[in-house]
Protein backbone atom coordinates (compact mmCIF):
# COMPACT_ATOMS: atom_id res chain seq x y z
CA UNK A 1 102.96 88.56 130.92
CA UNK A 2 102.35 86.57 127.69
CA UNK A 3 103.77 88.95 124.87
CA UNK A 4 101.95 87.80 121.03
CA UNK A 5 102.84 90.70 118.93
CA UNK A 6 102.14 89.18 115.88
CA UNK A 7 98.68 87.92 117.10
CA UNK A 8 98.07 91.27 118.57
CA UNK A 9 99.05 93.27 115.41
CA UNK A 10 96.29 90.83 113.35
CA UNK A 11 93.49 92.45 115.81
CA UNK A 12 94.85 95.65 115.17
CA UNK A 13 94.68 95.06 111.42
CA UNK A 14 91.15 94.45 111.54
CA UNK A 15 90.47 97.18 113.93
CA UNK A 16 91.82 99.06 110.98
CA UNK A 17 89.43 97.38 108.25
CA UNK A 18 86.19 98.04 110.24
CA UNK A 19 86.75 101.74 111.19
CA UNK A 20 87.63 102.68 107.70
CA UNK A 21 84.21 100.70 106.64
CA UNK A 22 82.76 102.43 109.20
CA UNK A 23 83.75 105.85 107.91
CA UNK A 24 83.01 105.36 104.84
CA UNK A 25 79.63 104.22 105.16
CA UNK A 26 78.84 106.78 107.30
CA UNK A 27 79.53 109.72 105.35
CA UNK A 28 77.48 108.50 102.53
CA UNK A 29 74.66 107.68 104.72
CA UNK A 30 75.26 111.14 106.31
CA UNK A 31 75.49 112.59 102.86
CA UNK A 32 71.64 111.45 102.12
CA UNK A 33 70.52 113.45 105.12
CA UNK A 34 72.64 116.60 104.86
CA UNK A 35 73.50 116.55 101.61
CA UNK A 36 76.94 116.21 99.87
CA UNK A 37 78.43 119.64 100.38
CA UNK A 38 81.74 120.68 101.87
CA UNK A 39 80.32 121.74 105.09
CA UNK A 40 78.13 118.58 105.48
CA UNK A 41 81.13 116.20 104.84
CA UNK A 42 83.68 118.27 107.03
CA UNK A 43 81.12 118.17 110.50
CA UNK A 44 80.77 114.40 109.98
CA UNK A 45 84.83 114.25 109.45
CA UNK A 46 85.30 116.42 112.27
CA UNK A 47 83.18 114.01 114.82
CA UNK A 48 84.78 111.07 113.68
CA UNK A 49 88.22 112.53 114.23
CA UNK A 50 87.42 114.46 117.01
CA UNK A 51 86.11 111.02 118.67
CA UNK A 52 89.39 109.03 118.06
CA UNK A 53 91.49 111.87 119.51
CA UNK A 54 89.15 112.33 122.90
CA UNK A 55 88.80 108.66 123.52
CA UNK A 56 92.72 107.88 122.61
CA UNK A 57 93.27 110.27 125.21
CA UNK A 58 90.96 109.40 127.69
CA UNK A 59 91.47 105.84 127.63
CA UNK A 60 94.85 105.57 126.95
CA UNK A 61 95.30 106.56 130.53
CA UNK A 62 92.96 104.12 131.42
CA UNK A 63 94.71 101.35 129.79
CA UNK A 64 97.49 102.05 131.75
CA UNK A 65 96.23 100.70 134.86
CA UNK A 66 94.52 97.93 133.68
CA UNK A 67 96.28 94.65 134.91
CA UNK A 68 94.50 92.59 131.83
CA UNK A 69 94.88 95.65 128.81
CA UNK A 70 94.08 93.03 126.24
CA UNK A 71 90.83 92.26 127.86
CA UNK A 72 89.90 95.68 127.79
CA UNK A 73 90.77 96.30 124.22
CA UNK A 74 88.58 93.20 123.85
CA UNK A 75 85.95 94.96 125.90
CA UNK A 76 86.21 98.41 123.50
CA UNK A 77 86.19 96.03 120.51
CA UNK A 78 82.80 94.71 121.48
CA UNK A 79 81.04 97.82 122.54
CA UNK A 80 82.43 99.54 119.42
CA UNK A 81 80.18 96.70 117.25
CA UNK A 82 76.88 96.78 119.68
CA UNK A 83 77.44 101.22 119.16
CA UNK A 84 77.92 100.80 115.52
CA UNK A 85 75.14 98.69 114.93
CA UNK A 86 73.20 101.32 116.72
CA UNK A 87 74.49 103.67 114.61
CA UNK A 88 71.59 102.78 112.10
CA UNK A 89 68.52 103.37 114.22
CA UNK A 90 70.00 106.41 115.11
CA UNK A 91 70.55 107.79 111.84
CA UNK A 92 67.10 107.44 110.66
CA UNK A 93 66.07 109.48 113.67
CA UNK A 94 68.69 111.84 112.89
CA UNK A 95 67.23 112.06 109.42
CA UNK A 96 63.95 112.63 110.54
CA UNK A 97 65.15 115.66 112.78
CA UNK A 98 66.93 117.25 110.32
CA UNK A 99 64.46 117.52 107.53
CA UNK A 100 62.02 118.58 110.15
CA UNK A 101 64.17 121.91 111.29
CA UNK A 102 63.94 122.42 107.47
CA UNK A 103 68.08 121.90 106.59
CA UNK A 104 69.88 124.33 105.85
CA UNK A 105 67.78 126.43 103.49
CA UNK A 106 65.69 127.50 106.66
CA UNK A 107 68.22 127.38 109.57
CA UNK A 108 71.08 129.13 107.73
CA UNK A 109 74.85 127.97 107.12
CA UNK A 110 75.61 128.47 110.87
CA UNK A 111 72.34 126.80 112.54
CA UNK A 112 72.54 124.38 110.26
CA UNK A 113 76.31 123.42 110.47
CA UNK A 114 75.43 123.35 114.88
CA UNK A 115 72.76 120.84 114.34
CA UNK A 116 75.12 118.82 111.47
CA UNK A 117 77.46 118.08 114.28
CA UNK A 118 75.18 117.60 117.13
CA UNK A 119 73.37 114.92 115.02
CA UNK A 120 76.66 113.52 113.82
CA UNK A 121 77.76 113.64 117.77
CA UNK A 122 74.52 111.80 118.42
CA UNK A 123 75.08 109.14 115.75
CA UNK A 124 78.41 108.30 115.77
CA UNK A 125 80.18 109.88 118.90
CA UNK A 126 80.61 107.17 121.03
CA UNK A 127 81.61 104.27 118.98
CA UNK A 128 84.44 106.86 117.21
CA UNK A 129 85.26 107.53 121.20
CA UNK A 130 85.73 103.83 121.83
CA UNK A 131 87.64 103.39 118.75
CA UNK A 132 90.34 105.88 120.06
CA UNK A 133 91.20 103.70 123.06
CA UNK A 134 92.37 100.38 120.87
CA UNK A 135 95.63 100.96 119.80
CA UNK A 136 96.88 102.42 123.39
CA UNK A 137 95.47 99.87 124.85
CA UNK A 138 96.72 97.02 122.86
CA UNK A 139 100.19 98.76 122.85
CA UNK A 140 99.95 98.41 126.70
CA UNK A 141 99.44 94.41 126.30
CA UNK A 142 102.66 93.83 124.10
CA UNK A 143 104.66 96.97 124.67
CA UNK A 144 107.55 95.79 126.64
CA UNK A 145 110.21 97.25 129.22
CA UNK A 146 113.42 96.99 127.23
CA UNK A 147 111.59 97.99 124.50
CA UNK A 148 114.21 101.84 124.08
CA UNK A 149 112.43 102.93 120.78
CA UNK A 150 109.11 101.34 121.50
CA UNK A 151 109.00 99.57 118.24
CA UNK A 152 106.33 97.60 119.26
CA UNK A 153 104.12 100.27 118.98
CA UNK A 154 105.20 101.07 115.31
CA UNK A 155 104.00 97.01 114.55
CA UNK A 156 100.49 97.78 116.17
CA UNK A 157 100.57 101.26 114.67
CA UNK A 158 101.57 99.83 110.90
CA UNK A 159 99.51 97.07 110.99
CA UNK A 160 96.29 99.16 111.97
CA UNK A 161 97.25 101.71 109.16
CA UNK A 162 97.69 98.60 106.66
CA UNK A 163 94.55 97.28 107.78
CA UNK A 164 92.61 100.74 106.89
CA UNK A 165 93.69 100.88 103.79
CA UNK A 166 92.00 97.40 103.10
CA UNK A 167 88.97 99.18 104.67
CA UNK A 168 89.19 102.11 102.40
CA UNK A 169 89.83 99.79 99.53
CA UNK A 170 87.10 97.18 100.08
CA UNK A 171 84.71 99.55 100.88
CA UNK A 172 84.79 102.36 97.87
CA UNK A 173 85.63 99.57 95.22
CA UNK A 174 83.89 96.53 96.10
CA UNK A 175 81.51 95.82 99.37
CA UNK A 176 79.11 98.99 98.57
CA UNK A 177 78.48 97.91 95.46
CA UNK A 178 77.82 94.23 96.13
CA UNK A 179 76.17 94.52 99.57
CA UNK A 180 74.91 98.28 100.15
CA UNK A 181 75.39 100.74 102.98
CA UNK A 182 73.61 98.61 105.75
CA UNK A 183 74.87 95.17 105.23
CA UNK A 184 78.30 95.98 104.43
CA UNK A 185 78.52 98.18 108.00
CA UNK A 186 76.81 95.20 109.76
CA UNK A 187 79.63 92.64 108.37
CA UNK A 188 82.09 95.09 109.86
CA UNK A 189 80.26 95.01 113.35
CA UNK A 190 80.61 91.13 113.12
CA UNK A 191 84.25 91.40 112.45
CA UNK A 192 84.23 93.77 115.63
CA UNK A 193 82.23 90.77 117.70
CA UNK A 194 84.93 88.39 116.56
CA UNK A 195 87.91 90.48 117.42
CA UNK A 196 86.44 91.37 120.61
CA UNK A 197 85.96 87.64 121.58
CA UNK A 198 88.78 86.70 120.29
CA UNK A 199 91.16 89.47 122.60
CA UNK A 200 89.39 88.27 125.07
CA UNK A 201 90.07 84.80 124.77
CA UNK A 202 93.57 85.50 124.40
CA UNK A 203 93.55 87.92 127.54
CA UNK A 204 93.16 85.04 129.59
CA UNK A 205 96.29 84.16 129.37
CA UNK A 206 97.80 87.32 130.45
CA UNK A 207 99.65 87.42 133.86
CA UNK A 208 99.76 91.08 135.23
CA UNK A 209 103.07 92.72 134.72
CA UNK A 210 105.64 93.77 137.30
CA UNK A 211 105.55 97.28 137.88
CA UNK A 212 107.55 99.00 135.68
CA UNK A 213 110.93 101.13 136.57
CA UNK A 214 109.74 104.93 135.83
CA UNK A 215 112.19 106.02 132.45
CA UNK A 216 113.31 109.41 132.20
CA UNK A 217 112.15 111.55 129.12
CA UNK A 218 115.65 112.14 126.72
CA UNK A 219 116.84 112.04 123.57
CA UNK A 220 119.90 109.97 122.48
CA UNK A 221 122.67 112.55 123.52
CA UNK A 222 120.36 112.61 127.37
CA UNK A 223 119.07 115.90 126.68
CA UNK A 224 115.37 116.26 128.65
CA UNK A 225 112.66 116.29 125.85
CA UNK A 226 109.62 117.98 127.24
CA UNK A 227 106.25 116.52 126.52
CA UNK A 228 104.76 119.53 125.45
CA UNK A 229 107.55 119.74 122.52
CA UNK A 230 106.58 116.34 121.71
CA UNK A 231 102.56 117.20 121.74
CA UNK A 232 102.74 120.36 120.15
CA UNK A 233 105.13 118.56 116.91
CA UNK A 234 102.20 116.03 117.09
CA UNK A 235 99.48 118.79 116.44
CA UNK A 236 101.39 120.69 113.82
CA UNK A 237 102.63 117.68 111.74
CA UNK A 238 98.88 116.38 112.25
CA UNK A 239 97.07 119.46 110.90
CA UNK A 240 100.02 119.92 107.71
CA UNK A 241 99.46 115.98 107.03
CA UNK A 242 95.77 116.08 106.60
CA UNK A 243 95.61 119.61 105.46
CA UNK A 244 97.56 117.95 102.08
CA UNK A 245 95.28 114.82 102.14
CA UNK A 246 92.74 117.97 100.51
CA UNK A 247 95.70 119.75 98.66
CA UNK A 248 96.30 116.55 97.06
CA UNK A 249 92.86 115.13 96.27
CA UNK A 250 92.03 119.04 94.88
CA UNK A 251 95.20 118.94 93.25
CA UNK A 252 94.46 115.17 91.79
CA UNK A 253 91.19 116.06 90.89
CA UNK A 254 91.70 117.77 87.16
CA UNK A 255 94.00 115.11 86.31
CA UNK A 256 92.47 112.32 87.28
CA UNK A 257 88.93 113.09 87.65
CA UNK A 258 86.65 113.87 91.41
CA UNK A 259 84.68 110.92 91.80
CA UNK A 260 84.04 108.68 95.20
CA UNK A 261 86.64 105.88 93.72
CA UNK A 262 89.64 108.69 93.65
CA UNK A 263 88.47 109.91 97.19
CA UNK A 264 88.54 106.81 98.37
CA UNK A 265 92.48 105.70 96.44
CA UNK A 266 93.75 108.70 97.73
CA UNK A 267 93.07 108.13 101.67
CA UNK A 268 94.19 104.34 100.75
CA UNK A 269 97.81 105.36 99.47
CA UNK A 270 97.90 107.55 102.47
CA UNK A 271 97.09 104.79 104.66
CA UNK A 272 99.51 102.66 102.86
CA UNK A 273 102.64 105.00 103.35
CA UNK A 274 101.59 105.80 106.86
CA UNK A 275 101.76 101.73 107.38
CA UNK A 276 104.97 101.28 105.72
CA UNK A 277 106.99 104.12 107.35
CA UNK A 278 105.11 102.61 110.40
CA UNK A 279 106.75 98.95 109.61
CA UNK A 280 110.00 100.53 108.46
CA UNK A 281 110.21 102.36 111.76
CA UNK A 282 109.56 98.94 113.78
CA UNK A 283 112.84 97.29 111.61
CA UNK A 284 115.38 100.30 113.22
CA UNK A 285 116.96 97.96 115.97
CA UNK A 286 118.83 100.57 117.97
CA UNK A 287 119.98 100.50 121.19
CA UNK A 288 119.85 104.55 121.59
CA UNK A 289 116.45 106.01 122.46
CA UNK A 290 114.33 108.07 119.72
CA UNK A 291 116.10 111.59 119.13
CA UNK A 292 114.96 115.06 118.22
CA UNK A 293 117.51 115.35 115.52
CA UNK A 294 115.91 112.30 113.90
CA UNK A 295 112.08 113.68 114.45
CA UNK A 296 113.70 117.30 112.78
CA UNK A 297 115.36 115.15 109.35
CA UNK A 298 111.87 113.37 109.46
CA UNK A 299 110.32 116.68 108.79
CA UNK A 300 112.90 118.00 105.83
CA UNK A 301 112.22 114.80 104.49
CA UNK A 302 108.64 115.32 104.76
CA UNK A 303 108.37 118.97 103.62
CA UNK A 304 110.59 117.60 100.42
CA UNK A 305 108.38 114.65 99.89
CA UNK A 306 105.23 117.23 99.81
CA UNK A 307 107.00 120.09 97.32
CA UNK A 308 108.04 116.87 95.15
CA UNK A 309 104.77 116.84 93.25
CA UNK A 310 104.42 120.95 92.82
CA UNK A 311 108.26 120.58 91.24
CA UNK A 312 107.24 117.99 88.65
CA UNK A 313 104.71 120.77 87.78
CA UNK A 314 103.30 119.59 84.39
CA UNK A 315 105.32 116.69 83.82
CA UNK A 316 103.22 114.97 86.24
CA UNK A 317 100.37 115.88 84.11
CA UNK A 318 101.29 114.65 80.54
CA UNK A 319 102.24 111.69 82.58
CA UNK A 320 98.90 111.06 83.73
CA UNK A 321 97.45 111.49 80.46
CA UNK A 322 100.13 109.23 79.14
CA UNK A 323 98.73 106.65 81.39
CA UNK A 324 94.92 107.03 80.76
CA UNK A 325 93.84 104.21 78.43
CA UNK A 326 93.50 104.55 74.91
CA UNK A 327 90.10 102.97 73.46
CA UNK A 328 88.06 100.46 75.33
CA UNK A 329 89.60 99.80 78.92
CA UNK A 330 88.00 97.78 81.92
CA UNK A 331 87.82 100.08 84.97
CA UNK A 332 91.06 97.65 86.33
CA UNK A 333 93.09 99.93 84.32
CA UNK A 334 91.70 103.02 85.09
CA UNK A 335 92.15 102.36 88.55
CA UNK A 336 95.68 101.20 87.83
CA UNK A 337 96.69 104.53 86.02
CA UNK A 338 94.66 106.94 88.97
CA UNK A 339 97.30 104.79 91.41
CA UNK A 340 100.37 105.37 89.67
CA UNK A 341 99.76 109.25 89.73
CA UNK A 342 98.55 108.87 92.87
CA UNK A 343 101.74 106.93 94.55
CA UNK A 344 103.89 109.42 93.00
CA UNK A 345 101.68 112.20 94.94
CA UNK A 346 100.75 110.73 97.93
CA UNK A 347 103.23 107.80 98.89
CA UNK A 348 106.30 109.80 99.59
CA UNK A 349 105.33 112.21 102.47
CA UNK A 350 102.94 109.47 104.06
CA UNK A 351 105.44 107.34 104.63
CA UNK A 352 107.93 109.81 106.42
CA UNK A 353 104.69 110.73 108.39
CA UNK A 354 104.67 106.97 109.39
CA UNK A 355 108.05 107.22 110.67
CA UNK A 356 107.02 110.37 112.41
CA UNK A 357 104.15 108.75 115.09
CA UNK A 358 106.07 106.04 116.69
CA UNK A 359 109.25 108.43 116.65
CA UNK A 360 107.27 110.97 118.71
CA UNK A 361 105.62 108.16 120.87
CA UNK A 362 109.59 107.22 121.42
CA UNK A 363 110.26 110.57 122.22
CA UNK A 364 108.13 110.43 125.10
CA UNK A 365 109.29 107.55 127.24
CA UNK A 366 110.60 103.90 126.61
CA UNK A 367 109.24 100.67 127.21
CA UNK A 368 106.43 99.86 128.59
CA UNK A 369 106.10 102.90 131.41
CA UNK A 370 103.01 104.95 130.47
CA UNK A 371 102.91 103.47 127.27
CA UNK A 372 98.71 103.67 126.74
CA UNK A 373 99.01 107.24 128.00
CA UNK A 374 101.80 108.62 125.67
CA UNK A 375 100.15 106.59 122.80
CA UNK A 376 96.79 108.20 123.60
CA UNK A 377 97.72 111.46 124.14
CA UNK A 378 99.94 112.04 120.88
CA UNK A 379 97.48 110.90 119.14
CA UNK A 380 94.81 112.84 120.48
């Protein structure tokens, strides 16, 4: 089988770029139809999530047994861009269905927050879906069988983190603005087209794989690591990891103000120390498999890197006022003082939590055995 990491991770970063467009736009599209409160933002966050996690699951296990998995991410890639496009037609009937039951002022915080995510389902459900099958399935076309720590899937995984955070960044500070809701979503659908052609091309020159040996589930000292360890420390350092993305924007937001553009730098910094820990994981050459000890220090070191900003207390403060402009300043150095605080925030425990994913993906097998499952399943 032809192994092109490198080329591979590039499709991965701009699998990245177009869901976090994709995202973005559609929470502020949703946010004209259901308005911009709490509730209306969390049922559109909660189908877009919820998507990634049933389709990485479901089609991981799919990508498994595909003979060309490059072709089918390909395949996803494209019928991600012909759903998203749909996305738009959709929407205005989703619109017009929702102002006709009257919103929530007549159907109540419950009916309401039902027909919120049915709508959402509706809208964006199956392109989300798709979206959760890429990365298992392009770790299946490079992930190989003497591969112990499957750092191959930390590449894919770092470079589609890196590649979100140009999303996020493009996006909220630049393509809105210049191009509005619709055309900047359609320019990610033709990136989508390309990407999808472009897998495909390079699927062609896949040869299917010999069948792999079947690798027994241990840490480094051979100790059995059950899966259902491994799944439930996926779930609980998943819910603490975006349960602080809110801590910190709430936490962020008397210091450094609550508009879209901090929103927006705080899920990039995320992004960004997810991707790094992701790249520094894919640089530990080791010829021991992934261990539980090293998945427990990666969570002291995470719980540290989260209490770091409640120790600084007010010191983080007056340094954030220290850094806001004095007199006339372009927005370049707002935005340059909001990242600063930000880094010092954010960057820490999002890059142990990049360590974490490809750790607990190692935790679960080596090489190249299952590798589209695992991948789908932890991160479902």
């Amino acid at each position: 089988m032809t192994r092109m990491p490198s080329k591979v991770a590039g499709l991965l970063f701009c699998s990245g770029l177009t869901a976090l467009i994709y995202q973005t736009i559609w929470s502020r599209q949703f946010r004209l139809i259901f308005g911009s409160s709490t509730y209306a933002t969390a049922a559109v966050l909660a189908i877009f999530m919820g998507g990634l996690g049933v389709g990485s699951l479901l089609l991981g296990k799919r990508a498994d047994g595909k003979a060309r998995p490059l072709e089918f991410y390909g395949n996803l890639e494209l019928v991600i861009a012909v759903t998203a496009a749909l996305s738009q037609p959709l929407l205005s009937m989703a619109g017009w269905v929702y102002v006709g039951l009257g919103g929530s002022a007549t159907l109540g915080l419950g009916g309401a927050s039902v027909v919120r995510l049915v709508l959402a389902a509706i809208v964006i459900g199956v392109p989300t879906f798709l979206m959760g099958g890429t990365l298992p399935a392009a770790a299946r076309a490079i992930e190989t069988g003497d591969d112990v720590i499957r750092r191959l899937v930390a590449v894919l995984y770092a470079a589609n983190a890196v590649g979100a955070v140009a999303g996020a960044l493009l996006s909220t500070f630049w393509m809105v603005e210049k191009f509005g809701n619709r055309k900047t979503l359609l320019m990610a659908v033709l990136v989508n087209l390309f990407v999808g052609f472009l897998a495909r091309a390079a699927a062609r020159r896949e040869t299917p794989p010999a069948k792999s040996a079947v690798q027994t589930r241990t840490d480094s000292a051979g100790t059995p690591v059950p899966p259902q360890f491994v799944f439930a420390a996926s779930a609980v350092t998943g819910f603490a990891f975006l349960l602080m993305e809110m801590v910190w924007y709430r936490m962020l937001t008397p210091l450094l103000g609550g508009t879209t553009f901090m929103f927006g730098l705080v899920l990039a910094i995320a992004l960004l120390g997810i991707g790094t820990g992701g790249a520094a994981y894919s640089f530990w050459r080791s010829d021991r498999a992934a261990s539980a000890a090293a998945f427990a220090l990666t969570c002291a070191l995470e719980a540290a890197a989260m209490a770091l900003p409640f120790a600084l207390g007010d010191r983080l403060a007056v340094f954030a006022n220290f850094l806001q402009p004095r007199g006339p300043a372009g927005f370049g150095s707002q935005v340059l003082s909001w990242s600063l605080v930000t880094l010092i925030t954010v960057f820490p425990a999002a890059f142990v939590s990049g360590i974490q994913f490809p750790l607990l993906i190692g935790l679960l097998g080596r090489g190249r055995d299952k590798v589209g499952r695992d991948v789908g399943a932890a991160y479902a």
